[in-house]
PDB file of N, CA and C in Angstrom:
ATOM      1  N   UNK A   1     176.764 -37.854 141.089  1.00  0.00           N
ATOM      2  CA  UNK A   1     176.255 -37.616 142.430  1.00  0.00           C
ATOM      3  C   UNK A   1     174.825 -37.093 142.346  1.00  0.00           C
ATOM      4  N   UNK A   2     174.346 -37.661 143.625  1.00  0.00           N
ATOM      5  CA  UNK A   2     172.609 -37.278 143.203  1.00  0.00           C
ATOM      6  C   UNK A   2     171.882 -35.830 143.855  1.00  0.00           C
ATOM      7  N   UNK A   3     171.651 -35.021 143.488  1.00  0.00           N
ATOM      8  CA  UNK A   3     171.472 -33.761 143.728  1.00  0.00           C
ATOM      9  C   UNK A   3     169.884 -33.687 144.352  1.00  0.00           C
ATOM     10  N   UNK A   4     169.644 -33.697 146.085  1.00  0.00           N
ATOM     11  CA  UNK A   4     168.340 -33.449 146.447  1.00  0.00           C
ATOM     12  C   UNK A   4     168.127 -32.022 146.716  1.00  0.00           C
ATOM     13  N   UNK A   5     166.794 -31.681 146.300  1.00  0.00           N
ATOM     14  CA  UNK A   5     166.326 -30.624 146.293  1.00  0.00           C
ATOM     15  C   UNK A   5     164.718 -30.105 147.178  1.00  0.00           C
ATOM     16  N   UNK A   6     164.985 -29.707 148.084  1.00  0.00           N
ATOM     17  CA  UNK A   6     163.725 -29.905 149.164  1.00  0.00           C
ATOM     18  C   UNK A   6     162.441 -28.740 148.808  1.00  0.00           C
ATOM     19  N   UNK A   7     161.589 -28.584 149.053  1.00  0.00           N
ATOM     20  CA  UNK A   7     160.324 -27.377 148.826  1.00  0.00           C
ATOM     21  C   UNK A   7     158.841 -27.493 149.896  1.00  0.00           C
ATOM     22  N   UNK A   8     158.462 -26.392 150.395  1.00  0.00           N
ATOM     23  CA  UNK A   8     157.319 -26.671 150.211  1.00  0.00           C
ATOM     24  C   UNK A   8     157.332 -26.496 152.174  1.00  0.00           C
ATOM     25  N   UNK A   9     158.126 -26.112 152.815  1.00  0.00           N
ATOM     26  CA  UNK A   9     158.018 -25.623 153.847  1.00  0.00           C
ATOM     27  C   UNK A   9     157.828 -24.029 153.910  1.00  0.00           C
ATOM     28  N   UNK A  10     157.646 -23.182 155.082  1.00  0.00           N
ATOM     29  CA  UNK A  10     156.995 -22.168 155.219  1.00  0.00           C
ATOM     30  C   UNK A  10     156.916 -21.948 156.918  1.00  0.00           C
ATOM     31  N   UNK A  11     155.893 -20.744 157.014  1.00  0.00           N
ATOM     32  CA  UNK A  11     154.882 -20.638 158.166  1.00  0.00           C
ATOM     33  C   UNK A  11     153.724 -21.267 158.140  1.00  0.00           C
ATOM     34  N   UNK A  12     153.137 -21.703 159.436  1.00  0.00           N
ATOM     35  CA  UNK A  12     151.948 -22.611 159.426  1.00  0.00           C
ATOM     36  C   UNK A  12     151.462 -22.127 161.199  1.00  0.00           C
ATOM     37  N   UNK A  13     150.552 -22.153 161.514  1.00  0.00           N
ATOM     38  CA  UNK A  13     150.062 -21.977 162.401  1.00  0.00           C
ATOM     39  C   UNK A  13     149.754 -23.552 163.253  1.00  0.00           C
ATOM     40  N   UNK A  14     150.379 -23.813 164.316  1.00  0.00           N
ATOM     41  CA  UNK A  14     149.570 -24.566 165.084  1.00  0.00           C
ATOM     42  C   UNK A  14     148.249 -25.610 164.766  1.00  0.00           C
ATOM     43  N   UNK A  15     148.385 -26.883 164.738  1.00  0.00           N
ATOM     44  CA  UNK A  15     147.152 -27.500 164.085  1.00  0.00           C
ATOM     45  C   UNK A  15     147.361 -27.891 162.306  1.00  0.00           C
ATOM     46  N   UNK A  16     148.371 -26.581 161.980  1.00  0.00           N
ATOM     47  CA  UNK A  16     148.465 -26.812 160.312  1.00  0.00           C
ATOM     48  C   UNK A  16     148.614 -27.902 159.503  1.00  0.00           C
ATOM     49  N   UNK A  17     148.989 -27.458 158.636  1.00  0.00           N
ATOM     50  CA  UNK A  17     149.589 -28.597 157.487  1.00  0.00           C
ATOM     51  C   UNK A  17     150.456 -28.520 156.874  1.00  0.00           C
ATOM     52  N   UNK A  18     151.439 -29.058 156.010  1.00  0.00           N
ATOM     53  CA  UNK A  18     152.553 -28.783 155.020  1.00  0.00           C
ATOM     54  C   UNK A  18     152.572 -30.162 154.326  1.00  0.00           C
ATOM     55  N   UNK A  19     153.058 -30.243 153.129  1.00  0.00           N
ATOM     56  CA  UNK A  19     153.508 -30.895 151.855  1.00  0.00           C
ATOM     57  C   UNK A  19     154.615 -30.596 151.734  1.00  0.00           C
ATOM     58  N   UNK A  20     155.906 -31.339 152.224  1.00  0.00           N
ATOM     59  CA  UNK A  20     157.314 -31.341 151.597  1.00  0.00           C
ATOM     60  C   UNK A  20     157.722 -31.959 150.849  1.00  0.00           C
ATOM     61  N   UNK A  21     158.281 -31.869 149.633  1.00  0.00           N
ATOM     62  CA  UNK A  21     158.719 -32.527 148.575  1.00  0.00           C
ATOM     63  C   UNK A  21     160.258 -32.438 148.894  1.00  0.00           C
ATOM     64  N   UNK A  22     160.490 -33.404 147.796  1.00  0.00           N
ATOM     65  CA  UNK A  22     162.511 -33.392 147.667  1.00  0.00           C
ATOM     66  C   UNK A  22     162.253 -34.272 146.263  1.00  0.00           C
ATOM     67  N   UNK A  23     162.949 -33.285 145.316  1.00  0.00           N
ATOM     68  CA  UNK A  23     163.339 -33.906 143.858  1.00  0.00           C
ATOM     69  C   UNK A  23     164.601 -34.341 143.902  1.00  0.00           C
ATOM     70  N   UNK A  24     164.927 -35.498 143.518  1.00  0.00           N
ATOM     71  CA  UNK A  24     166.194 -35.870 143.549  1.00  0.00           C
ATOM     72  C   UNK A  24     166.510 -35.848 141.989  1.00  0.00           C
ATOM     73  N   UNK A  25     167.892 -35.157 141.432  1.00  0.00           N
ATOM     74  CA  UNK A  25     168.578 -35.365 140.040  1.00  0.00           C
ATOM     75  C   UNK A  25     168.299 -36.279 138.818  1.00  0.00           C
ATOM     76  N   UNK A  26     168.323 -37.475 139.858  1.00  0.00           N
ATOM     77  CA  UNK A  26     168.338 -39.002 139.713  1.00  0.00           C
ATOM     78  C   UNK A  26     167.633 -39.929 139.768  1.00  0.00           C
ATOM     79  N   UNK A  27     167.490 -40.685 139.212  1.00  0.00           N
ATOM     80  CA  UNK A  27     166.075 -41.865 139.431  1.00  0.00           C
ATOM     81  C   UNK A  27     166.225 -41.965 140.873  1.00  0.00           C
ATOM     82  N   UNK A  28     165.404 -42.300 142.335  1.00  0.00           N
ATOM     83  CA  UNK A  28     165.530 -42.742 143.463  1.00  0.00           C
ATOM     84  C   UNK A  28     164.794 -43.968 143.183  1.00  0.00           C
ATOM     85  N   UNK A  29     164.796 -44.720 142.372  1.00  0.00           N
ATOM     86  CA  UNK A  29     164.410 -46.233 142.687  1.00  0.00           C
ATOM     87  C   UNK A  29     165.859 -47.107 142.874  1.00  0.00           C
ATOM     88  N   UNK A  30     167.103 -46.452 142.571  1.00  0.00           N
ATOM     89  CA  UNK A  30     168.189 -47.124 142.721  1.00  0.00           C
ATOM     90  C   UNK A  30     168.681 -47.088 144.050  1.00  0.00           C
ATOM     91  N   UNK A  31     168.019 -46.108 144.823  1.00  0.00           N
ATOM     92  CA  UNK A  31     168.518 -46.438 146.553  1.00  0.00           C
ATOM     93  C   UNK A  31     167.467 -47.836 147.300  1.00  0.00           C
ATOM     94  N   UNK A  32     167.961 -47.891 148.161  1.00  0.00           N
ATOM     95  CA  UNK A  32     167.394 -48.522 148.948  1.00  0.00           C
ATOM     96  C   UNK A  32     166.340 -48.179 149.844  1.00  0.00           C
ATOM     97  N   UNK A  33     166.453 -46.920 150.013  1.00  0.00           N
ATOM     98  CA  UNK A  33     165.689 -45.556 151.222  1.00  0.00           C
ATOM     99  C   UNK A  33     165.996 -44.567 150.983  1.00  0.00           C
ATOM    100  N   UNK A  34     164.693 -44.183 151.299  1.00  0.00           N
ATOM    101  CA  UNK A  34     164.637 -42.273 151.033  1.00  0.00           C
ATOM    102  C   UNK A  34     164.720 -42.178 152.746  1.00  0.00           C
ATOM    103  N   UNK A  35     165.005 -41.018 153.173  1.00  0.00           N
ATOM    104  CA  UNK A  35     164.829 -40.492 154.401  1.00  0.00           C
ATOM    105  C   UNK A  35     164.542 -39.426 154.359  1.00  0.00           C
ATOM    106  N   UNK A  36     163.453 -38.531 155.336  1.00  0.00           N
ATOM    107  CA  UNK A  36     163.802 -37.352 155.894  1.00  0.00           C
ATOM    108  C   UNK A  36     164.057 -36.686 156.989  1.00  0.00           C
ATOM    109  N   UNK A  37     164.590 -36.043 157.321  1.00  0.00           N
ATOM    110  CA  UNK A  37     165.452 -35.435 158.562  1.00  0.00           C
ATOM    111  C   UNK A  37     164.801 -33.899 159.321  1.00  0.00           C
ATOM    112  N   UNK A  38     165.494 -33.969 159.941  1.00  0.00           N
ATOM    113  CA  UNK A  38     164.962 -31.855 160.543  1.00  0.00           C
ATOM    114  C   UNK A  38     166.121 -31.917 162.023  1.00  0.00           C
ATOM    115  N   UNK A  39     166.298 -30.446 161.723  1.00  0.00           N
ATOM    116  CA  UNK A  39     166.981 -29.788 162.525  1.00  0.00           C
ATOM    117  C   UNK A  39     166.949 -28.974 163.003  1.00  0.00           C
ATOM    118  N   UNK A  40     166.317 -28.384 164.891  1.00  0.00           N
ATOM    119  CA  UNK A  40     166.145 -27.478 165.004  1.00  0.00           C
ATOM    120  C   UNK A  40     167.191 -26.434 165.249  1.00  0.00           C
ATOM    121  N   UNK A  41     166.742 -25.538 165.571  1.00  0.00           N
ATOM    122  CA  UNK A  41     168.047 -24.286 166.425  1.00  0.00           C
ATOM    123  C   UNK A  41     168.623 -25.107 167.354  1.00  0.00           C
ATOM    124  N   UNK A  42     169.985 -25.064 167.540  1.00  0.00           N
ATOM    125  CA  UNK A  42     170.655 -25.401 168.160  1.00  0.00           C
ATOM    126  C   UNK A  42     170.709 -27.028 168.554  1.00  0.00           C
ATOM    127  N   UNK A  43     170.336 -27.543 167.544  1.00  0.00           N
ATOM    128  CA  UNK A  43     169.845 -29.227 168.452  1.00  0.00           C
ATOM    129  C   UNK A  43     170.653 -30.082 167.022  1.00  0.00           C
ATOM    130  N   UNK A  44     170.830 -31.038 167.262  1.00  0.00           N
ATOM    131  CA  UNK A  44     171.247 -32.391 165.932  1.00  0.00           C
ATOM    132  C   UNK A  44     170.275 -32.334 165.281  1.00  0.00           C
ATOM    133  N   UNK A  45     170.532 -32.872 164.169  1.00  0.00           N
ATOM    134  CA  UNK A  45     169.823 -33.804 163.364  1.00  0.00           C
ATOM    135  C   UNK A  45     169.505 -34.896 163.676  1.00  0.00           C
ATOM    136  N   UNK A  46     167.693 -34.753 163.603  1.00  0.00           N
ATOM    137  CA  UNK A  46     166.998 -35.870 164.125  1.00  0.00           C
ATOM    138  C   UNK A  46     165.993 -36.635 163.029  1.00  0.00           C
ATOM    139  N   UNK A  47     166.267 -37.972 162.971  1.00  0.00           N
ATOM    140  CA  UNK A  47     165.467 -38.785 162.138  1.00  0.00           C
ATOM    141  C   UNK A  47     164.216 -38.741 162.005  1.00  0.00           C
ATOM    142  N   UNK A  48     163.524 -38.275 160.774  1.00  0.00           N
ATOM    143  CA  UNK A  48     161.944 -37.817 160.934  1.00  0.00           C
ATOM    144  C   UNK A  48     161.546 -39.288 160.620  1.00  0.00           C
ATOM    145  N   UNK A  49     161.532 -39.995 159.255  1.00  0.00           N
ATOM    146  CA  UNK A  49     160.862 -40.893 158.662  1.00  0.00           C
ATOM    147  C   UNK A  49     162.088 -41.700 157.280  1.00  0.00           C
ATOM    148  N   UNK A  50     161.619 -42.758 157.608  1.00  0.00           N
ATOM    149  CA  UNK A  50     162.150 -43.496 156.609  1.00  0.00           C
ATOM    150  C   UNK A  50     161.147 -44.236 155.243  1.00  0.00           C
ATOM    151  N   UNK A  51     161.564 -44.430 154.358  1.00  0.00           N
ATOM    152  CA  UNK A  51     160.787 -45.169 153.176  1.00  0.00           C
ATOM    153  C   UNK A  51     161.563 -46.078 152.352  1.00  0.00           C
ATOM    154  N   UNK A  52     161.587 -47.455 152.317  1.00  0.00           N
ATOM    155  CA  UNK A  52     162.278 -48.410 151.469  1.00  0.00           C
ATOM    156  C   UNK A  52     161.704 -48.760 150.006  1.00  0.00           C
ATOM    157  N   UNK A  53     162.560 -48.715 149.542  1.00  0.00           N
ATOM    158  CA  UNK A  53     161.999 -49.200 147.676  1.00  0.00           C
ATOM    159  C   UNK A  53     161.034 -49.997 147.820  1.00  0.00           C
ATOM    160  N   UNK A  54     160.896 -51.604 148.381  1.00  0.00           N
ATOM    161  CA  UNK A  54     159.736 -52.411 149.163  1.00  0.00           C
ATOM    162  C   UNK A  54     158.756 -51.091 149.676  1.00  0.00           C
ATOM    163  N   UNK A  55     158.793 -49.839 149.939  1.00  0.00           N
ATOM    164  CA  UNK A  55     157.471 -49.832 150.527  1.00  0.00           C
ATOM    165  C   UNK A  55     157.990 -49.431 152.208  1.00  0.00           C
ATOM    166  N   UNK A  56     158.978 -50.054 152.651  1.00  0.00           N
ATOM    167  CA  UNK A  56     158.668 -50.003 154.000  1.00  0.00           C
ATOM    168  C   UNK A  56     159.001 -48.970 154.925  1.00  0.00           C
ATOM    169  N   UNK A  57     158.107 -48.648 156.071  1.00  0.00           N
ATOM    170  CA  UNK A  57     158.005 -47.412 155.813  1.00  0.00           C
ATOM    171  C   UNK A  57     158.120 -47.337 157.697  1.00  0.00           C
ATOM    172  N   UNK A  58     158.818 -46.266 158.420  1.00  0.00           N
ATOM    173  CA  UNK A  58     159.086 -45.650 159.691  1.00  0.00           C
ATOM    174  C   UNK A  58     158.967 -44.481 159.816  1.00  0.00           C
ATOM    175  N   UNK A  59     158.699 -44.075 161.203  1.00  0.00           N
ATOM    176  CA  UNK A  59     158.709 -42.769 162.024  1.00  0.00           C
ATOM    177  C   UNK A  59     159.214 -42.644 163.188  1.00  0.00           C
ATOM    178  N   UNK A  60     159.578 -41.638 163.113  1.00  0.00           N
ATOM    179  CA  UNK A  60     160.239 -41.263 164.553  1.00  0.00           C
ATOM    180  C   UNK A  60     159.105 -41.125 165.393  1.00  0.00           C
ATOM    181  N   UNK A  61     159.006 -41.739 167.108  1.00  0.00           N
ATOM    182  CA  UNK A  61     157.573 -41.388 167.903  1.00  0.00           C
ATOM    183  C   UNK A  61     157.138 -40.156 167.831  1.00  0.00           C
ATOM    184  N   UNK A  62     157.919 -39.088 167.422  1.00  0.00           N
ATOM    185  CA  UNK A  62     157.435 -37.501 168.343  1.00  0.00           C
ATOM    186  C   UNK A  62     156.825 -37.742 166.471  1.00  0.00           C
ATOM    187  N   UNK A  63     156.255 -38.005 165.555  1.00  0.00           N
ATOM    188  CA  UNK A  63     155.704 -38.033 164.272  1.00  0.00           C
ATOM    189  C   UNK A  63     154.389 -38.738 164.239  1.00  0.00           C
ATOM    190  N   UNK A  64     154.675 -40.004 164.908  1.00  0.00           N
ATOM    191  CA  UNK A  64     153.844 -41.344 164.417  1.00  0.00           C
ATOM    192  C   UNK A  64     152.884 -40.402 164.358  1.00  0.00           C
ATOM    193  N   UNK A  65     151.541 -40.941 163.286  1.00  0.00           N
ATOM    194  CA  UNK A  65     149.862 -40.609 163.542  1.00  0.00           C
ATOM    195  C   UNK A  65     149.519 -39.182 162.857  1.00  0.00           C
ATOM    196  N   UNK A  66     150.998 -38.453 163.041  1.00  0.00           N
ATOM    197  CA  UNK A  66     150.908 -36.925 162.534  1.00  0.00           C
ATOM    198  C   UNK A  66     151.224 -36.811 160.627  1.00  0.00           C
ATOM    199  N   UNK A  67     152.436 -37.489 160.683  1.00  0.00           N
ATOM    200  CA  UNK A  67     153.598 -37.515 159.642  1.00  0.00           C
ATOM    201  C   UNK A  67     153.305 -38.576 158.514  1.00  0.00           C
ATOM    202  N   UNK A  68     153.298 -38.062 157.354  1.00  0.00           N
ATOM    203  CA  UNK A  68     152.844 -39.275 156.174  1.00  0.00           C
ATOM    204  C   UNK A  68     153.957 -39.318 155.305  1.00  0.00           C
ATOM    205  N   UNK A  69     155.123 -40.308 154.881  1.00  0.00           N
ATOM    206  CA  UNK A  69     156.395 -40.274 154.251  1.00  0.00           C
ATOM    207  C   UNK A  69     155.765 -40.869 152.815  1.00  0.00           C
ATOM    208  N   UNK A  70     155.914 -40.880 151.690  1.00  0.00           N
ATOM    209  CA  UNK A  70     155.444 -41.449 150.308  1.00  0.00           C
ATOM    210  C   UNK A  70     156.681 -40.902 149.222  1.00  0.00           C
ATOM    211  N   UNK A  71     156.398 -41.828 148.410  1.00  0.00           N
ATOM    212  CA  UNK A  71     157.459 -41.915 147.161  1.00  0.00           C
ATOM    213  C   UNK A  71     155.915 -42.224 145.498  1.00  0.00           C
ATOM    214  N   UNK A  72     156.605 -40.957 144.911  1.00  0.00           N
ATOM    215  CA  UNK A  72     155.873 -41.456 143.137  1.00  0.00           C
ATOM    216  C   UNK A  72     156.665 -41.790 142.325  1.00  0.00           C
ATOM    217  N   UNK A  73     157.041 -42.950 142.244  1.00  0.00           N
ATOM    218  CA  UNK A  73     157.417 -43.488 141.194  1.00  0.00           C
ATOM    219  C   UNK A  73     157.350 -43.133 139.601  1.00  0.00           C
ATOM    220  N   UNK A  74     156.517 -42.219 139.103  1.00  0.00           N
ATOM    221  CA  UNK A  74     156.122 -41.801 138.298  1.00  0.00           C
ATOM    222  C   UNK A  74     156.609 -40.605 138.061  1.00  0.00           C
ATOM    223  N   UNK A  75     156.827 -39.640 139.353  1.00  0.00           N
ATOM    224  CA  UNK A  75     157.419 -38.468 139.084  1.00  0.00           C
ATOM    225  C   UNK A  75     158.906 -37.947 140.050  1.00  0.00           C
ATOM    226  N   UNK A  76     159.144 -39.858 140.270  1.00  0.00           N
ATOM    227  CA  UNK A  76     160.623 -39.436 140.879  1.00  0.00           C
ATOM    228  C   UNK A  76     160.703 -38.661 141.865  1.00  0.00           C
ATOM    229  N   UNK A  77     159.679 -38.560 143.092  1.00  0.00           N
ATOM    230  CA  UNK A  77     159.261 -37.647 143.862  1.00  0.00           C
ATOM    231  C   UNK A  77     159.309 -38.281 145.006  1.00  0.00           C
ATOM    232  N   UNK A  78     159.726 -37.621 146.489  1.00  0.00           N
ATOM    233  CA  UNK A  78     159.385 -38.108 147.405  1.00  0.00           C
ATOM    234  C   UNK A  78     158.508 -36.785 148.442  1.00  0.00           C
ATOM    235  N   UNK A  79     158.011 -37.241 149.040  1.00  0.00           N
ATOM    236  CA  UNK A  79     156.826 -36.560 149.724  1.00  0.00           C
ATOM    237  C   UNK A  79     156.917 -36.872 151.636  1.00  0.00           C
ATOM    238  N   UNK A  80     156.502 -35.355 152.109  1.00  0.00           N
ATOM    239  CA  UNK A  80     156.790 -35.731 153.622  1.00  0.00           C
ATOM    240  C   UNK A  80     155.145 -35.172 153.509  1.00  0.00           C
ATOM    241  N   UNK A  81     153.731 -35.264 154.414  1.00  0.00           N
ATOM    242  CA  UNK A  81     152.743 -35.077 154.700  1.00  0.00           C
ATOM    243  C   UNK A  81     152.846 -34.503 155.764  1.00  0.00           C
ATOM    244  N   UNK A  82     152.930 -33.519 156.035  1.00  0.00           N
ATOM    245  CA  UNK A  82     152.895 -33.027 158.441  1.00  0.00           C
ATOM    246  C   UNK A  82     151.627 -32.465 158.256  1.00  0.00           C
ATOM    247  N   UNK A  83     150.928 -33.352 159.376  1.00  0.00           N
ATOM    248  CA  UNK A  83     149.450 -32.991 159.835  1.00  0.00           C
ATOM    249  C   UNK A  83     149.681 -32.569 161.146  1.00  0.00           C
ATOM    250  N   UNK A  84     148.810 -31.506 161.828  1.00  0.00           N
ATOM    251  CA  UNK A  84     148.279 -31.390 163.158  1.00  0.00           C
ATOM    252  C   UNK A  84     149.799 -30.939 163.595  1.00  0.00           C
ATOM    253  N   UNK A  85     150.618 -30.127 162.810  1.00  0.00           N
ATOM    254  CA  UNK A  85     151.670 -29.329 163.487  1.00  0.00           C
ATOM    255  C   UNK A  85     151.816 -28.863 164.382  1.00  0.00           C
ATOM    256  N   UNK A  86     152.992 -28.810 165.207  1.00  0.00           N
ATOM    257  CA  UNK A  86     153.010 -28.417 166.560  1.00  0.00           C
ATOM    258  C   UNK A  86     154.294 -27.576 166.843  1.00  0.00           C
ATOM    259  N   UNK A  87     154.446 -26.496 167.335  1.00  0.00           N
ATOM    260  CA  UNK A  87     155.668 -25.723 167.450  1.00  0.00           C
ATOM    261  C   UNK A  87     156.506 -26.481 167.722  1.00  0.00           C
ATOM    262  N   UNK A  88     156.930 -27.223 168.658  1.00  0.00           N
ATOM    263  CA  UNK A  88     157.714 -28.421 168.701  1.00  0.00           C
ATOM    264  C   UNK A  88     158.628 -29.096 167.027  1.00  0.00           C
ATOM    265  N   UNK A  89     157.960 -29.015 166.044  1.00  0.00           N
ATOM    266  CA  UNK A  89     157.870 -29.401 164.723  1.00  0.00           C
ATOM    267  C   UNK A  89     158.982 -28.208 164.363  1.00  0.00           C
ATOM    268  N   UNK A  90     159.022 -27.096 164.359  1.00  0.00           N
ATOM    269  CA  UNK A  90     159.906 -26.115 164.008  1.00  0.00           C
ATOM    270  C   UNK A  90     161.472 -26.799 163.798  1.00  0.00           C
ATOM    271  N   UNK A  91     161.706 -26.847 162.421  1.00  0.00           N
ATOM    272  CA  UNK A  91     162.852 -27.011 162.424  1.00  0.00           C
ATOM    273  C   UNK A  91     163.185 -27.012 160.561  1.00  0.00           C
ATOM    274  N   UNK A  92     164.343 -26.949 160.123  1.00  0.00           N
ATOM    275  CA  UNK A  92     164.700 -27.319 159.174  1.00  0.00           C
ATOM    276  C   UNK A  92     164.958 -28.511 158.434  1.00  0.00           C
ATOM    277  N   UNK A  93     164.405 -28.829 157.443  1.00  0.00           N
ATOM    278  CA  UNK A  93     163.690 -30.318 156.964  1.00  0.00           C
ATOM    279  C   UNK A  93     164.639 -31.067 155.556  1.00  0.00           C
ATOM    280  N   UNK A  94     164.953 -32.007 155.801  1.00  0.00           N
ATOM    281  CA  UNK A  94     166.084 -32.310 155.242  1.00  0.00           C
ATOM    282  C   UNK A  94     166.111 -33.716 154.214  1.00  0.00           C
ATOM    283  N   UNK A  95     165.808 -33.836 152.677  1.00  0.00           N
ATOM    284  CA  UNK A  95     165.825 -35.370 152.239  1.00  0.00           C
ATOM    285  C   UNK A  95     167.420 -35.934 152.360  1.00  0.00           C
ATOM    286  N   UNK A  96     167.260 -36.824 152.396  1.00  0.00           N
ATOM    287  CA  UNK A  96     168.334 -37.490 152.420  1.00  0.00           C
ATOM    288  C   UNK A  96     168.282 -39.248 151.622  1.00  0.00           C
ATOM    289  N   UNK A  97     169.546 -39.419 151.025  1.00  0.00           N
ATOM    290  CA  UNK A  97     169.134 -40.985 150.258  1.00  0.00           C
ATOM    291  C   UNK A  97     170.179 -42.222 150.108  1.00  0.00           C
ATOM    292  N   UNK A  98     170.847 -41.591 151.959  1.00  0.00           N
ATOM    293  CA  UNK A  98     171.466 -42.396 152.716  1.00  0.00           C
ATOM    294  C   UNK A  98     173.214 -42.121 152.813  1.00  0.00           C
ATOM    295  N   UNK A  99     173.383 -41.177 151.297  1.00  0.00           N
ATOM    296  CA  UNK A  99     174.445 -40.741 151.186  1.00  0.00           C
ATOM    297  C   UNK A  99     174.339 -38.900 150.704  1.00  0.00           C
ATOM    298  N   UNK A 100     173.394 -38.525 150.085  1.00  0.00           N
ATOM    299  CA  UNK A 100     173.275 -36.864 149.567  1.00  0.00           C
ATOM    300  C   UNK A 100     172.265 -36.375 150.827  1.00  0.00           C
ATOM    301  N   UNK A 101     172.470 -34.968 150.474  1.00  0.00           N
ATOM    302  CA  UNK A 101     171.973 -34.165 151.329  1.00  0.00           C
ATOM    303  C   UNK A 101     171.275 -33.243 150.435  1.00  0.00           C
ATOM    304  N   UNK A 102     169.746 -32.655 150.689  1.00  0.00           N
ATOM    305  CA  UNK A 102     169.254 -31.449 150.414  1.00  0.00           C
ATOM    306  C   UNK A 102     169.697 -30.375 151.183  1.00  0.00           C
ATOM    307  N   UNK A 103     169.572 -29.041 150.584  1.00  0.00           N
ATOM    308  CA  UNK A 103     170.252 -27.973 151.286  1.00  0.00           C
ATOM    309  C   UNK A 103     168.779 -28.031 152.141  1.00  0.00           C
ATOM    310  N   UNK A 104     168.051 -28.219 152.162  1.00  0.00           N
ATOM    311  CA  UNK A 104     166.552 -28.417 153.691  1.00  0.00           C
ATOM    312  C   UNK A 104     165.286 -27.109 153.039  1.00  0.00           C
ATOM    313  N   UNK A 105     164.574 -27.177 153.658  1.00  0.00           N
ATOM    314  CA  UNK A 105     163.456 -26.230 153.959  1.00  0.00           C
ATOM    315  C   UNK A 105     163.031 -26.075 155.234  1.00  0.00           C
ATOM    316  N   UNK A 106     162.768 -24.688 155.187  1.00  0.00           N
ATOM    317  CA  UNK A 106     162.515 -24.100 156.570  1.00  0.00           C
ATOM    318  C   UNK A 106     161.085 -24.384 156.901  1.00  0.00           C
ATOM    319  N   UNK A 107     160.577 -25.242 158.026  1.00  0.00           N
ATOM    320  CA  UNK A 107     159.339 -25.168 159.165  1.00  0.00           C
ATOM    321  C   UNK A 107     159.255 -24.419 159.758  1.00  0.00           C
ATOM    322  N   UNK A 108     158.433 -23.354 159.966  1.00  0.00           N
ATOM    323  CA  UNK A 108     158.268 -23.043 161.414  1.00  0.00           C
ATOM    324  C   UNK A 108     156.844 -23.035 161.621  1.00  0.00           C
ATOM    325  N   UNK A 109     156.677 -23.487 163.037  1.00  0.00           N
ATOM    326  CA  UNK A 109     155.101 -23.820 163.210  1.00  0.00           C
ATOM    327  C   UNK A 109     154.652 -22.559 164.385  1.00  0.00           C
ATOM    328  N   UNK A 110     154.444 -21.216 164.383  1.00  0.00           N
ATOM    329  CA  UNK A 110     153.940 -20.438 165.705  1.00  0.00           C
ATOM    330  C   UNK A 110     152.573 -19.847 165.223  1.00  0.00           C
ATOM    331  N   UNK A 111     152.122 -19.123 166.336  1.00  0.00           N
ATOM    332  CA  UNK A 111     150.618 -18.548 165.791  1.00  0.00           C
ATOM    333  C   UNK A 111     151.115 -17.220 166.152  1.00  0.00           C
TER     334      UNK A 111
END
């Protein structure tokens, strides 16, 4: 079973930035898609971004333009980019690789 491991969330002020990573156990070139997720207080789990082995690559609208999803092949790494954060963004951040779960990292975006 493939063991994801998330990092790299925090506090950020409004406007900010963050770099989320998720190491997975396991090679991730054997899935099909990486995903990542977030969950705020009290709300579901909502689909942030998707990434296919091809490359191909989605966002959820409340992301597009903001949100950069990437995979290194080299270091077995997948990568979330959040630009131009917005309290709205507050939530707990989640890889996923269609079947495992990271235990998440905490967002929160206030000033």
């Amino acid at each position: 079973q493939v063991q994801l491991a998330e990092s790299g969330g925090g506090l950020v002020q409004p406007g900010g930035s963050l770099r989320l990573s998720c190491a997975p156990s396991g090679s991730i070139f054997s899935t099909s898609a990486m995903y990542w997720y977030r969950q705020a207080p009290g709300e579901r789990r909502e689909f942030v971004a998707i990434i296919t082995n091809r490359g191909s690559i989605n966002y959820a609208n409340s992301v597009k333009g903001r949100f950069t999803i990437s995979r290194d092949s080299a270091k077995n790494m997948l990568y979330l980019q959040m630009n131009n954060l917005e309290p709205e963004d507050t939530a707990v951040y989640y890889c996923h690789d269609g079947t495992n779960w990271g235990q998440g990292t905490q967002v929160t975006v206030s000033s």
